[in-house]
PDB file of N, CA and C in Angstrom:
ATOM      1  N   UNK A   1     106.937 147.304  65.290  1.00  0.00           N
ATOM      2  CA  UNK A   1     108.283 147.421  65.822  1.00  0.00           C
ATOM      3  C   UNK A   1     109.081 146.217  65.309  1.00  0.00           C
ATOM      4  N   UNK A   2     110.092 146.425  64.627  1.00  0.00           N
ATOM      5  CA  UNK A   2     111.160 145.457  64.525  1.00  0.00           C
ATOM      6  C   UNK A   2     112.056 144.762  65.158  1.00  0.00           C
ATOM      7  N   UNK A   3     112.102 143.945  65.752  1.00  0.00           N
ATOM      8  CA  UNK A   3     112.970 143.232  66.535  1.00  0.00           C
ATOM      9  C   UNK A   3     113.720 141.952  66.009  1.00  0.00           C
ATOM     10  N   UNK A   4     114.681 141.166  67.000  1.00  0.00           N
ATOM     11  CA  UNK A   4     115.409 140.114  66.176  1.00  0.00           C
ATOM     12  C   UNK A   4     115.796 139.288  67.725  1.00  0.00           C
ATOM     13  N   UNK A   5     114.293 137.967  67.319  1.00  0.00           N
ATOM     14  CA  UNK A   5     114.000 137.325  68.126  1.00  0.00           C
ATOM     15  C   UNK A   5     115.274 135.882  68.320  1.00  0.00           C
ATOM     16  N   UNK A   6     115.882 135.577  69.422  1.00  0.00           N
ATOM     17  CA  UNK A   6     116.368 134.545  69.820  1.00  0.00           C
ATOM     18  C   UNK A   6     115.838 133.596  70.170  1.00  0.00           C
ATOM     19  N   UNK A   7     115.647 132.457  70.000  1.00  0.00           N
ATOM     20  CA  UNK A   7     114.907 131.117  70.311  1.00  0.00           C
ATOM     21  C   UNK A   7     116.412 130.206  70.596  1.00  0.00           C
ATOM     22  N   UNK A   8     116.140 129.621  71.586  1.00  0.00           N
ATOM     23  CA  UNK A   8     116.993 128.336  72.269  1.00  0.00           C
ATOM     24  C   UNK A   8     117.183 127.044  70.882  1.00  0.00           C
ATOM     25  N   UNK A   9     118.647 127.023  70.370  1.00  0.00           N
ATOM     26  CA  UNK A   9     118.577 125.511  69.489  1.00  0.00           C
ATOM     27  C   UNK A   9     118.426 126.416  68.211  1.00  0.00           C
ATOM     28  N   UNK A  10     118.207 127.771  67.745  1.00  0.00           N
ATOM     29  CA  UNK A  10     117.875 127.824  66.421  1.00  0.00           C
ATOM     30  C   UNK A  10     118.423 129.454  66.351  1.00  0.00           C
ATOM     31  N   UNK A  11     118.820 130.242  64.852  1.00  0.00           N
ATOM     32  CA  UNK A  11     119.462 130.863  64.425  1.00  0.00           C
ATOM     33  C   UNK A  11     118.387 132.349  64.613  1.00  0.00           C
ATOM     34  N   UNK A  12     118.682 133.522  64.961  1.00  0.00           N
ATOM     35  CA  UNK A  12     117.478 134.654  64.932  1.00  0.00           C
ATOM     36  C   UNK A  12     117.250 135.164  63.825  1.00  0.00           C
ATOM     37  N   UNK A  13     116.152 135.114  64.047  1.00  0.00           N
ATOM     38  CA  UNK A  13     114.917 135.564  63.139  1.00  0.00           C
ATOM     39  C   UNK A  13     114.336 137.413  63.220  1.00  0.00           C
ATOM     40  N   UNK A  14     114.158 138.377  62.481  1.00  0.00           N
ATOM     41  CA  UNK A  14     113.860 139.428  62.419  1.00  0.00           C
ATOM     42  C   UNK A  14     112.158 139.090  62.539  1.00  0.00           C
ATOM     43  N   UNK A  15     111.206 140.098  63.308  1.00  0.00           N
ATOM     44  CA  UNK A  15     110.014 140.043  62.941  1.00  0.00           C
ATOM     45  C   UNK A  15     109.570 141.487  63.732  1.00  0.00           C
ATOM     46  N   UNK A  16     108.073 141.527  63.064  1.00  0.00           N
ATOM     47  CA  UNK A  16     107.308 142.791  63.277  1.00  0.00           C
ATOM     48  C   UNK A  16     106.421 142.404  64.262  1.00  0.00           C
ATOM     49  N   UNK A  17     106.837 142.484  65.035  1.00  0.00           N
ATOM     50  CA  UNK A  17     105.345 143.247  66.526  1.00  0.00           C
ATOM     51  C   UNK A  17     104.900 144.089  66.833  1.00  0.00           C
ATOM     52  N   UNK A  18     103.767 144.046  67.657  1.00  0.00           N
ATOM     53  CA  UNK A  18     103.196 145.611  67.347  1.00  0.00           C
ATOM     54  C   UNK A  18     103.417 146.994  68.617  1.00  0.00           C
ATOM     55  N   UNK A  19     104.217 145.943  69.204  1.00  0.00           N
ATOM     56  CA  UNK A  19     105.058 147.252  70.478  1.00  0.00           C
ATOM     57  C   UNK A  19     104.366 146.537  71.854  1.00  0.00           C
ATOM     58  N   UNK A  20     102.776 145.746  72.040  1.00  0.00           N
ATOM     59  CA  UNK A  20     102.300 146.008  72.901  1.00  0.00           C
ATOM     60  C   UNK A  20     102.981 145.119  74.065  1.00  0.00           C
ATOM     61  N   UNK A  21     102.889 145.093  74.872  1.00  0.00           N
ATOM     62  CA  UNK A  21     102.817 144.294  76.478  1.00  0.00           C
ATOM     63  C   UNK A  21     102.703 142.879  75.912  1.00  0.00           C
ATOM     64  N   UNK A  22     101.490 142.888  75.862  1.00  0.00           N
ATOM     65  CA  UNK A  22     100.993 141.413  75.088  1.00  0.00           C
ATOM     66  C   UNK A  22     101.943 140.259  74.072  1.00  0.00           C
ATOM     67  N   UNK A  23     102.496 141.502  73.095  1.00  0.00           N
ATOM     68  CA  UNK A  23     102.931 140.991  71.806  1.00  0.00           C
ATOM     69  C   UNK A  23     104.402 140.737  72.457  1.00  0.00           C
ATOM     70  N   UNK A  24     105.055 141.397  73.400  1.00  0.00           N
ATOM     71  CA  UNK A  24     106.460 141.007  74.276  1.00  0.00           C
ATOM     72  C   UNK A  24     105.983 139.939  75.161  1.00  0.00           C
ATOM     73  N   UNK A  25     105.016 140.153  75.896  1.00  0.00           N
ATOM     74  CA  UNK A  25     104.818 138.330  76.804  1.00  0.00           C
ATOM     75  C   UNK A  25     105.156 137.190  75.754  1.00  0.00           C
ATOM     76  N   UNK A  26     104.443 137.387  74.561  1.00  0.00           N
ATOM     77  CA  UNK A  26     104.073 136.199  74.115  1.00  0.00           C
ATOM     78  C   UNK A  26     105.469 135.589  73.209  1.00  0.00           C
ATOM     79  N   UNK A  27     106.311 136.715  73.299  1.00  0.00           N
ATOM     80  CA  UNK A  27     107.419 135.748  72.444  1.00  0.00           C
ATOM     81  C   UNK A  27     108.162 135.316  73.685  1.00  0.00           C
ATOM     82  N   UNK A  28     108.652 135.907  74.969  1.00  0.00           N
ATOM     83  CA  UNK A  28     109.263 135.251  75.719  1.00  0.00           C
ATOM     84  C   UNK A  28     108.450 134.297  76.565  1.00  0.00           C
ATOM     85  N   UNK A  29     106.951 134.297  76.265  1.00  0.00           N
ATOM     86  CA  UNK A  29     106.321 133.232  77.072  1.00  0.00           C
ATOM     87  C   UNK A  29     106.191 133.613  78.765  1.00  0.00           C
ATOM     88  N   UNK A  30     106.162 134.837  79.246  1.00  0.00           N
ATOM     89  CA  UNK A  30     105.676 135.203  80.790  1.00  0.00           C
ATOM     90  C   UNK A  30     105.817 136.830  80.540  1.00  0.00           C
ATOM     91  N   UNK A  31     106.199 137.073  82.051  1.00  0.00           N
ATOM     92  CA  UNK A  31     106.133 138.827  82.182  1.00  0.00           C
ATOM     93  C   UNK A  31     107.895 138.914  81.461  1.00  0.00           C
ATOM     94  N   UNK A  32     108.118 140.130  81.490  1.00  0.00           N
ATOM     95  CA  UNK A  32     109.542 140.616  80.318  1.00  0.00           C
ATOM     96  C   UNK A  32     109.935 141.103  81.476  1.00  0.00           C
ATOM     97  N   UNK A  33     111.556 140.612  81.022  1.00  0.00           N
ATOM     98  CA  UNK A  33     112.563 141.702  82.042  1.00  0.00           C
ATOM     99  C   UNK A  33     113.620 142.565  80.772  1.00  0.00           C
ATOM    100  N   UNK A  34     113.584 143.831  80.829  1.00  0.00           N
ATOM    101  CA  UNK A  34     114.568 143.917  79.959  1.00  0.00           C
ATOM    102  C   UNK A  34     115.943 144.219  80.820  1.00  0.00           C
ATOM    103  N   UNK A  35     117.067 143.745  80.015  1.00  0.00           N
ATOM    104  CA  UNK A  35     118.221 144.137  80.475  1.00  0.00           C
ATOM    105  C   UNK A  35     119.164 144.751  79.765  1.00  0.00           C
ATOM    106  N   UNK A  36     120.099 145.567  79.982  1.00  0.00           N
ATOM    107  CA  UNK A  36     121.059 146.192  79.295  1.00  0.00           C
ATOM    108  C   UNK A  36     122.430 145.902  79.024  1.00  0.00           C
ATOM    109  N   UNK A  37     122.960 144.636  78.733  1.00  0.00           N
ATOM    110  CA  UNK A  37     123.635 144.521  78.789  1.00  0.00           C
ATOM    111  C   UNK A  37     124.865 144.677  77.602  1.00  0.00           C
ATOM    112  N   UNK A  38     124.721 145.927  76.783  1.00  0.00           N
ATOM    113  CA  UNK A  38     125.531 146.298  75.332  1.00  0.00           C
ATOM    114  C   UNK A  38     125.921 148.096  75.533  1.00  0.00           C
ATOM    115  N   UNK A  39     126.836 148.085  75.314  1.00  0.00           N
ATOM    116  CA  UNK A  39     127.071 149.743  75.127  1.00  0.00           C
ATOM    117  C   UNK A  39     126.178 150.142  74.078  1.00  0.00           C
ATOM    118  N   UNK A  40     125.420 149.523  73.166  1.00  0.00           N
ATOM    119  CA  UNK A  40     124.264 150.433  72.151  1.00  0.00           C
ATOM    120  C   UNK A  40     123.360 150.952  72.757  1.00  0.00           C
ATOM    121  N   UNK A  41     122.376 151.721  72.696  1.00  0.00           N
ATOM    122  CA  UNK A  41     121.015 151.372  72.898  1.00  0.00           C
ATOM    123  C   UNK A  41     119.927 150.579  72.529  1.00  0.00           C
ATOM    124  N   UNK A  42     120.014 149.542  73.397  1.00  0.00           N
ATOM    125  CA  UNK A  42     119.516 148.224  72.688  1.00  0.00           C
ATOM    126  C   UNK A  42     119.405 147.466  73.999  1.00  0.00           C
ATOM    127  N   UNK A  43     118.194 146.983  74.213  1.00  0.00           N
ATOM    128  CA  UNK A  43     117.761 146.176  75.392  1.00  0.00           C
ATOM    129  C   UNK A  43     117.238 144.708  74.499  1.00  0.00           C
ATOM    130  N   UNK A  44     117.957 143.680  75.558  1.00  0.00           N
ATOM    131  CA  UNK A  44     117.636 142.062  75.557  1.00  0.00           C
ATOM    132  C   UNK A  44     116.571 142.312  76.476  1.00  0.00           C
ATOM    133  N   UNK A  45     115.569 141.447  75.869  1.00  0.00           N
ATOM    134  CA  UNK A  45     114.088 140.757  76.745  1.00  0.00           C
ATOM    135  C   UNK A  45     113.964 139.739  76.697  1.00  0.00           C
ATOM    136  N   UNK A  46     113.937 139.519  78.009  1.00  0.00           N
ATOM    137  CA  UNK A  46     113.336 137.896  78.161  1.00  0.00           C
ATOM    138  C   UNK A  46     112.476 137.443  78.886  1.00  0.00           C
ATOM    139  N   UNK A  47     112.489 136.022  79.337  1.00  0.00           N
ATOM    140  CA  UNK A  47     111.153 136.071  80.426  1.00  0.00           C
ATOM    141  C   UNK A  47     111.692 136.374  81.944  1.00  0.00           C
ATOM    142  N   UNK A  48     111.251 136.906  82.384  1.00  0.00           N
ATOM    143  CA  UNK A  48     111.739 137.587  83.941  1.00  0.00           C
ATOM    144  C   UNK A  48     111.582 135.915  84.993  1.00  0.00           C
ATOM    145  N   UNK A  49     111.432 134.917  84.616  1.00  0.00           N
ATOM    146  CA  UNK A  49     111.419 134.060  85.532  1.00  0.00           C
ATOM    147  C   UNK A  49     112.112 132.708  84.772  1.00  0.00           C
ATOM    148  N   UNK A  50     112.680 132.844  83.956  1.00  0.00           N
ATOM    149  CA  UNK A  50     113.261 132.422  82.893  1.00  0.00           C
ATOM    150  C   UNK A  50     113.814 130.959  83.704  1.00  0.00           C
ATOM    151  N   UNK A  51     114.882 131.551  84.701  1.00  0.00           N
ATOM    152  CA  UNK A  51     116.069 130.422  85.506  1.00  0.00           C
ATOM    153  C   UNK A  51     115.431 130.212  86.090  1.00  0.00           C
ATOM    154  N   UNK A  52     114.084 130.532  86.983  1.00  0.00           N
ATOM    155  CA  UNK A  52     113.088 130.050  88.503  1.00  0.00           C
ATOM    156  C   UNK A  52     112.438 128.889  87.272  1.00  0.00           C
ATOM    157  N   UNK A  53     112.050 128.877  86.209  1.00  0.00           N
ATOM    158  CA  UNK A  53     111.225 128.042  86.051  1.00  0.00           C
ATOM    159  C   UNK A  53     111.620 126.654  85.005  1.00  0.00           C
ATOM    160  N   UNK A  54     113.147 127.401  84.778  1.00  0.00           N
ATOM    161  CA  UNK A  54     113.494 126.145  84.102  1.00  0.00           C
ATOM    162  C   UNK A  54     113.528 126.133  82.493  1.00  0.00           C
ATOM    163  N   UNK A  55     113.385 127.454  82.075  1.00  0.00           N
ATOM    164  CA  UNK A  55     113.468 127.743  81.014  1.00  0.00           C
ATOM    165  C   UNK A  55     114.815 126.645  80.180  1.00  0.00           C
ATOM    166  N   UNK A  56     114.347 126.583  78.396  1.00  0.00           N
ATOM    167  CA  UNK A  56     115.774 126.228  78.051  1.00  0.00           C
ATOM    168  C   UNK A  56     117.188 127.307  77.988  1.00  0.00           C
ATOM    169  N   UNK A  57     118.523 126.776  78.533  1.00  0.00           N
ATOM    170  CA  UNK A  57     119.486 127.686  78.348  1.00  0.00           C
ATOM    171  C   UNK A  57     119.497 128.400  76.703  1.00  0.00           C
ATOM    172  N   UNK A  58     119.403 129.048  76.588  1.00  0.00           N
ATOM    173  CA  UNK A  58     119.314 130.028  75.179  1.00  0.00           C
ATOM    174  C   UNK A  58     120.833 130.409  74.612  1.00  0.00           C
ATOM    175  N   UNK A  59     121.427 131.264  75.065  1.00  0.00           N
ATOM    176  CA  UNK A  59     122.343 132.182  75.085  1.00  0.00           C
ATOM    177  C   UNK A  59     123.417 133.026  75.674  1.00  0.00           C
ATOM    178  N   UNK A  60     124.409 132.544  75.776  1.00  0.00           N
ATOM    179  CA  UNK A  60     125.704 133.543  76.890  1.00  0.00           C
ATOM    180  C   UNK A  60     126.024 134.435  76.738  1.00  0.00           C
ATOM    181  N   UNK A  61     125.959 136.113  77.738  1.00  0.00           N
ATOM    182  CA  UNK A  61     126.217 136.937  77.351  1.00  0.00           C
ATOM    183  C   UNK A  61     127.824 136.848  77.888  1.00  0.00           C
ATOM    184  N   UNK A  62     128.495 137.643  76.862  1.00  0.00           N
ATOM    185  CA  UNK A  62     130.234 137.799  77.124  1.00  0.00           C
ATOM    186  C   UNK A  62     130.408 139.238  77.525  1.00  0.00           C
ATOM    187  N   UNK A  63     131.448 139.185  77.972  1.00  0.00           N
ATOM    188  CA  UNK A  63     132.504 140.494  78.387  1.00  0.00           C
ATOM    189  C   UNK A  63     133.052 140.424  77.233  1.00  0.00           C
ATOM    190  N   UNK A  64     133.880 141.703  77.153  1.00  0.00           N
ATOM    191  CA  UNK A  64     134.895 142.497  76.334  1.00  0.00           C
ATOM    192  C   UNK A  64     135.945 141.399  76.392  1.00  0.00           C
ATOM    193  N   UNK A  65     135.738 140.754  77.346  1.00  0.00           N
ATOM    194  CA  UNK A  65     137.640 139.790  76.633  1.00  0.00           C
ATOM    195  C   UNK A  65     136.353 138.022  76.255  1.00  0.00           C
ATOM    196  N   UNK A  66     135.377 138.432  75.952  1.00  0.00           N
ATOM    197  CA  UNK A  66     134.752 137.158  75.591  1.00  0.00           C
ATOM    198  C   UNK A  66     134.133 136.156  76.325  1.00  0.00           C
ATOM    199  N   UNK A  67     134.593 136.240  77.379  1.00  0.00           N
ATOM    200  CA  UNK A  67     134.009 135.102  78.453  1.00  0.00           C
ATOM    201  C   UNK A  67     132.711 135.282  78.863  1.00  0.00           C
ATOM    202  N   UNK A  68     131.993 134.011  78.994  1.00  0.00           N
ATOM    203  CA  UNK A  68     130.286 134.375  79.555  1.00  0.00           C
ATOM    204  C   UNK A  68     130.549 134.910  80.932  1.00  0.00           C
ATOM    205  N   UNK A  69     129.733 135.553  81.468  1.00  0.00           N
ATOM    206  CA  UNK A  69     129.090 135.956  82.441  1.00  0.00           C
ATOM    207  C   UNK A  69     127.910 135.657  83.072  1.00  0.00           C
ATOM    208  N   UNK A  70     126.870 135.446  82.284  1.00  0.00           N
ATOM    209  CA  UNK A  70     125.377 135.143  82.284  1.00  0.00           C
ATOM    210  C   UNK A  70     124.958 134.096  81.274  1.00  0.00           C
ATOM    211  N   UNK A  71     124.080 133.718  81.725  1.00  0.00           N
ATOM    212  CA  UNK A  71     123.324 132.803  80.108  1.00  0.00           C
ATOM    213  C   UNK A  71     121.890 133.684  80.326  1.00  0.00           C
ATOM    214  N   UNK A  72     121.201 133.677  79.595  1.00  0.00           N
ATOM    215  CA  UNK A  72     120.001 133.774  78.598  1.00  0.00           C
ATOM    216  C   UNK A  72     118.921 132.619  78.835  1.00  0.00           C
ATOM    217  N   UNK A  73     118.280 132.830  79.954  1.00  0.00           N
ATOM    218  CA  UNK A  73     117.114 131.064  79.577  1.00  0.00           C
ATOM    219  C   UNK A  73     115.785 131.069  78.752  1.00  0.00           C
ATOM    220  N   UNK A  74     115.314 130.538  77.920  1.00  0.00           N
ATOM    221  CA  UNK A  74     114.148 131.060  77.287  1.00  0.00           C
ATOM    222  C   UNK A  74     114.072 131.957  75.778  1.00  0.00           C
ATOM    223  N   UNK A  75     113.344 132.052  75.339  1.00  0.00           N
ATOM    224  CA  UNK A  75     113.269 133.198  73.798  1.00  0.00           C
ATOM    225  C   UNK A  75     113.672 134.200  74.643  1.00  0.00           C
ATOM    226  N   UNK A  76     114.185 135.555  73.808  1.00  0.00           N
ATOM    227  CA  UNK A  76     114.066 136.681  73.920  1.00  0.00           C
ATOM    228  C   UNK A  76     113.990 136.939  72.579  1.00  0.00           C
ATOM    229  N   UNK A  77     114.177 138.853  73.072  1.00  0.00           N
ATOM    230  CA  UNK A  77     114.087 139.276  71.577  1.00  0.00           C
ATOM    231  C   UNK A  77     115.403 140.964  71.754  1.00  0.00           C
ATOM    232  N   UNK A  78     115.718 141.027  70.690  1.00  0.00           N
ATOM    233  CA  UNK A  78     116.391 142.665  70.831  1.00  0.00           C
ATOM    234  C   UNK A  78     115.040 143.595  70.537  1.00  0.00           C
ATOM    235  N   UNK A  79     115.845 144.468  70.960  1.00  0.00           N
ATOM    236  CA  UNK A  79     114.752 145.715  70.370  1.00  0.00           C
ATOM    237  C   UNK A  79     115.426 147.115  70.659  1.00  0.00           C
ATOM    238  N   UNK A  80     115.195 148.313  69.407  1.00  0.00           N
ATOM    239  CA  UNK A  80     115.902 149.491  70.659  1.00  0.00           C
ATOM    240  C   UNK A  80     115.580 149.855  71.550  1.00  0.00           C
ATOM    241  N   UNK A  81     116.475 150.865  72.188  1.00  0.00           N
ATOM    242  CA  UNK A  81     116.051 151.165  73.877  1.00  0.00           C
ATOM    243  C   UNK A  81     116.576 152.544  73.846  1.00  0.00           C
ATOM    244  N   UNK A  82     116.256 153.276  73.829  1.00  0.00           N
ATOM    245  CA  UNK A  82     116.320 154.919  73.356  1.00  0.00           C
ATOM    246  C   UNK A  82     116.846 155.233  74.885  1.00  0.00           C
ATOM    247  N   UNK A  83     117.573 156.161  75.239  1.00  0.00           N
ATOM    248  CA  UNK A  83     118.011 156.678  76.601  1.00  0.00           C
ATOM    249  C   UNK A  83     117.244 157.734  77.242  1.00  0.00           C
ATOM    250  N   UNK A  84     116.081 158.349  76.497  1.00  0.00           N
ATOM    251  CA  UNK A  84     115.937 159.302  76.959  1.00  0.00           C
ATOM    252  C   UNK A  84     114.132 158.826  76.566  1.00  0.00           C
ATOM    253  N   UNK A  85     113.927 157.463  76.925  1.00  0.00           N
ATOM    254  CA  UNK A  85     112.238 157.350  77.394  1.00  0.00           C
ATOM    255  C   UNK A  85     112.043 155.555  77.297  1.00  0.00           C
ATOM    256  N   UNK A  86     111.033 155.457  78.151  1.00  0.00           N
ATOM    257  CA  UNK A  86     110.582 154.418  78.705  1.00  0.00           C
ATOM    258  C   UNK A  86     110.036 153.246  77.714  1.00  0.00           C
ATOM    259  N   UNK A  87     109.983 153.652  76.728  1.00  0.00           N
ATOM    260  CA  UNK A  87     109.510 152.614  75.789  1.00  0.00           C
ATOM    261  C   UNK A  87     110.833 151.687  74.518  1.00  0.00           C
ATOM    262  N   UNK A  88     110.136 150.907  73.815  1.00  0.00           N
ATOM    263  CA  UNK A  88     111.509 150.478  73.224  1.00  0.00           C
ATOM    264  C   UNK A  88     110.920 150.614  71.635  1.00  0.00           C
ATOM    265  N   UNK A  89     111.605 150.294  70.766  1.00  0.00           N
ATOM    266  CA  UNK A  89     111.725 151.039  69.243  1.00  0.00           C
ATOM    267  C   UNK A  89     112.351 150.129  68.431  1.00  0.00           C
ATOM    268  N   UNK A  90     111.967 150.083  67.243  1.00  0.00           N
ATOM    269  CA  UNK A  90     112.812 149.541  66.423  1.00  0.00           C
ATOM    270  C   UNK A  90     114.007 149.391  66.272  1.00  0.00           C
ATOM    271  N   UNK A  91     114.539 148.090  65.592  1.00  0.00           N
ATOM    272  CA  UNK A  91     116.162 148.258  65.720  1.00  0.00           C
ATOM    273  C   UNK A  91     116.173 148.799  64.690  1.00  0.00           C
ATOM    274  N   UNK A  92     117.725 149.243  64.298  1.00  0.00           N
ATOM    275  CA  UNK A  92     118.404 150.002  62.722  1.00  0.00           C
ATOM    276  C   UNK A  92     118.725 148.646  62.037  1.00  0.00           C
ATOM    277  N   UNK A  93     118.380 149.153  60.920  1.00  0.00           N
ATOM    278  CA  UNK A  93     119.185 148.083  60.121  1.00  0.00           C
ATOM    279  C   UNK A  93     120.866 147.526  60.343  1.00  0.00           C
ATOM    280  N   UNK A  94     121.109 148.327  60.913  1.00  0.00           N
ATOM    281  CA  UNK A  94     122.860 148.082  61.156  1.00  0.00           C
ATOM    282  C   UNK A  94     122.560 147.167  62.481  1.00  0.00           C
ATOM    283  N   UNK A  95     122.065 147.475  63.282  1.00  0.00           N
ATOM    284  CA  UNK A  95     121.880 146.930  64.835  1.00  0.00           C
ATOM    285  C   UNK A  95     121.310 145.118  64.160  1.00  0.00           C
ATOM    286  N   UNK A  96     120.285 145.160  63.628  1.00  0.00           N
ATOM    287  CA  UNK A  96     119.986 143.846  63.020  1.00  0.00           C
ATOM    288  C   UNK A  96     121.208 143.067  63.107  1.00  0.00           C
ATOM    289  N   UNK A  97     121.895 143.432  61.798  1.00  0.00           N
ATOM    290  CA  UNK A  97     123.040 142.846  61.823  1.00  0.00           C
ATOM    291  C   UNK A  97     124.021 142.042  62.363  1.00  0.00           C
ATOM    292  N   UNK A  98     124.709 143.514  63.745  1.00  0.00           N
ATOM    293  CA  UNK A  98     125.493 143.263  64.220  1.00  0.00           C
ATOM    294  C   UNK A  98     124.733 142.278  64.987  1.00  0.00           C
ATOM    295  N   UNK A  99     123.552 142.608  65.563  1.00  0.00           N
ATOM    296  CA  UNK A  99     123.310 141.224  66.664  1.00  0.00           C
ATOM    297  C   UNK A  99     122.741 139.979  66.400  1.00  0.00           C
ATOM    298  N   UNK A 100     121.967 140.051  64.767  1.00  0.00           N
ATOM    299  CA  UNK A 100     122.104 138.686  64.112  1.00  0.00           C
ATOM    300  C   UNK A 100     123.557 137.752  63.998  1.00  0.00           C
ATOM    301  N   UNK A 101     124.526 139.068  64.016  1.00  0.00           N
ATOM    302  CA  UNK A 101     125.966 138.352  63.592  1.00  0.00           C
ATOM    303  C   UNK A 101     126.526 137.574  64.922  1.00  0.00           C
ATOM    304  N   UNK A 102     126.459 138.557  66.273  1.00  0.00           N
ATOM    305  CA  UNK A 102     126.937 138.383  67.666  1.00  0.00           C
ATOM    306  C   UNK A 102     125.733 137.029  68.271  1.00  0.00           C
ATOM    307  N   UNK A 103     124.668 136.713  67.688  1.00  0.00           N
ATOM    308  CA  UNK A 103     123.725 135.820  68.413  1.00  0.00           C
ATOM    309  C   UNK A 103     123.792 134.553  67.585  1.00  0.00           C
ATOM    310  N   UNK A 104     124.214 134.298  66.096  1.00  0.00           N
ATOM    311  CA  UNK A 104     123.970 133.590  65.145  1.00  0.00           C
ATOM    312  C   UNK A 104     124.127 131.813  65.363  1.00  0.00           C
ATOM    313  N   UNK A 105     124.990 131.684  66.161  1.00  0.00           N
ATOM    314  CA  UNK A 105     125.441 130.395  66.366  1.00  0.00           C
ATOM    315  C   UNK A 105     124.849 130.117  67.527  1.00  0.00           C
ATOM    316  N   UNK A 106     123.520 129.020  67.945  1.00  0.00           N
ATOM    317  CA  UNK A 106     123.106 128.585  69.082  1.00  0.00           C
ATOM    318  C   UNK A 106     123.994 127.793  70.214  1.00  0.00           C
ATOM    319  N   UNK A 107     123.782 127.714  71.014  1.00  0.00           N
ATOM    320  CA  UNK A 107     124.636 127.551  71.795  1.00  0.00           C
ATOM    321  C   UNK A 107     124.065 126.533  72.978  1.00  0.00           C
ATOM    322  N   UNK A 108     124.830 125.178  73.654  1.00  0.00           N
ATOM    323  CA  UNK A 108     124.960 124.016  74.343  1.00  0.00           C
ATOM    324  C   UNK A 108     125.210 124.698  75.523  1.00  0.00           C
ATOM    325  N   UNK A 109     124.281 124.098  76.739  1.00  0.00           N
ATOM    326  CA  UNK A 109     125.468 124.479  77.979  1.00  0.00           C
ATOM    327  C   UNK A 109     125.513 123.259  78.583  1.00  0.00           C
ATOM    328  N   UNK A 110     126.670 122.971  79.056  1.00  0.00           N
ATOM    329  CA  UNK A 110     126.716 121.764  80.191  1.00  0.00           C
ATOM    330  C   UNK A 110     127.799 121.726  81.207  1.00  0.00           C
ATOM    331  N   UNK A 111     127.336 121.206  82.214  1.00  0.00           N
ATOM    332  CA  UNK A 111     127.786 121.720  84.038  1.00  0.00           C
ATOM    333  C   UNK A 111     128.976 120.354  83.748  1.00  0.00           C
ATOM    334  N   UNK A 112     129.932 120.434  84.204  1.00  0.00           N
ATOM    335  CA  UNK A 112     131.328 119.620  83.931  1.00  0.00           C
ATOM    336  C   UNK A 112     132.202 120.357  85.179  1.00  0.00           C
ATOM    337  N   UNK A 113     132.789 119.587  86.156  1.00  0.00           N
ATOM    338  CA  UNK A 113     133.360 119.567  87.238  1.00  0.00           C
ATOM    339  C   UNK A 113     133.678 121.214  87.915  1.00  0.00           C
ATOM    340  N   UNK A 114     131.861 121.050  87.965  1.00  0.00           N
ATOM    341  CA  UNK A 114     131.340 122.646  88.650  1.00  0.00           C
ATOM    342  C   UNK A 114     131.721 123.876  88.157  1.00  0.00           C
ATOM    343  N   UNK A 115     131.525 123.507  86.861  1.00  0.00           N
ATOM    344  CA  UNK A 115     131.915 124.994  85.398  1.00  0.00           C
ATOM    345  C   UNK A 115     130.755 124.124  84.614  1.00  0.00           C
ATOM    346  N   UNK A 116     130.708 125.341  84.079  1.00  0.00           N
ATOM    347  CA  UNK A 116     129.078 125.560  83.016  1.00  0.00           C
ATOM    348  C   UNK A 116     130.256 125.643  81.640  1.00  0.00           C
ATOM    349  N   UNK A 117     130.134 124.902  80.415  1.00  0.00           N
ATOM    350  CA  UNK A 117     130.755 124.488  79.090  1.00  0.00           C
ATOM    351  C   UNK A 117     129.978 125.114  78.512  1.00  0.00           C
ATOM    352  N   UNK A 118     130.055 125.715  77.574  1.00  0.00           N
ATOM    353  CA  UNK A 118     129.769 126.404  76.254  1.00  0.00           C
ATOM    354  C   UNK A 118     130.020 125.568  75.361  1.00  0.00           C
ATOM    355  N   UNK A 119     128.843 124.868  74.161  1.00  0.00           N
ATOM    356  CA  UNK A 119     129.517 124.430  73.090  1.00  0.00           C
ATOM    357  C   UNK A 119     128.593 124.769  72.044  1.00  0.00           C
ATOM    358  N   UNK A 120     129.095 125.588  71.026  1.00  0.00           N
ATOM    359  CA  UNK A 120     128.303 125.822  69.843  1.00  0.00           C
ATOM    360  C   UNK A 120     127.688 124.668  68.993  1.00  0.00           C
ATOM    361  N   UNK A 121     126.263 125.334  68.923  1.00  0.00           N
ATOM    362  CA  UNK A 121     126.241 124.081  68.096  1.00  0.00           C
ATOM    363  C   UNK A 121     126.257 124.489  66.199  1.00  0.00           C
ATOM    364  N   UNK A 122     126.709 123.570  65.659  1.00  0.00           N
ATOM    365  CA  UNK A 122     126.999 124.127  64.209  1.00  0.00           C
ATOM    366  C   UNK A 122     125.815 123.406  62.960  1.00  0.00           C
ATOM    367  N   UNK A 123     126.130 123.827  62.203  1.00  0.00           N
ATOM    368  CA  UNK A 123     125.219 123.218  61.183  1.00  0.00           C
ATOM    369  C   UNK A 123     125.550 121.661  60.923  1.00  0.00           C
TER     370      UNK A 123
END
């Protein structure tokens, strides 16, 4: 299965896993939560205890007018997420892309007079 893994501090990476339970623990490092948060079919995984344990901040997910909503603590990974069954699937080559393109720039967070800052970090 193809996926396009996020790591905290560094740019995503495409790689082949082999679908199992196992091979998803081990990139987010515990049990997986997937979530849906894209009009594609396409589920973010991460570690389901990610914020309880202190994970590093990873990644902000945005709304339609851009603003975070959530952060991301810990690796995840994309992967598809088909609507009509329980398992997840390769991404498309187009999906790569777009979410190599939408994830590409790692990202700073820091708490500043009780607001969470976003600051990219650049090359």
């Amino acid at each position: 299965m193809r996926v396009l893994v996020v790591e905290p501090e560094r740019r995503p990476e495409v790689k082949e896993i082999n679908g199992s339970l196992e091979s998803m623990q081990e990139i987010v490092g515990g049990l997986i939560q997937p979530v849906y948060p894209f009009d594609d079919p396409v589920a973010l995984v991460c570690n389901d205890e990610g914020k309880l344990i202190n994970l590093p901040a990873n990644r902000g997910l945005r709304d339609d007018d851009g603003q975070i909503y959530d952060i991301v603590f810990g690796t995840f990974f994309l992967c598809g997420a088909p609507g009509d069954s329980d398992r997840f699937t390769s991404l498309t080559p187009g999906q790569i892309e777009q979410y190599r393109k939408r994830f590409n720039t790692p990202e700073m967070f820091w708490g500043m007079n009780g607001r969470i800052v976003c600051i990219p970090m650049e090359d």
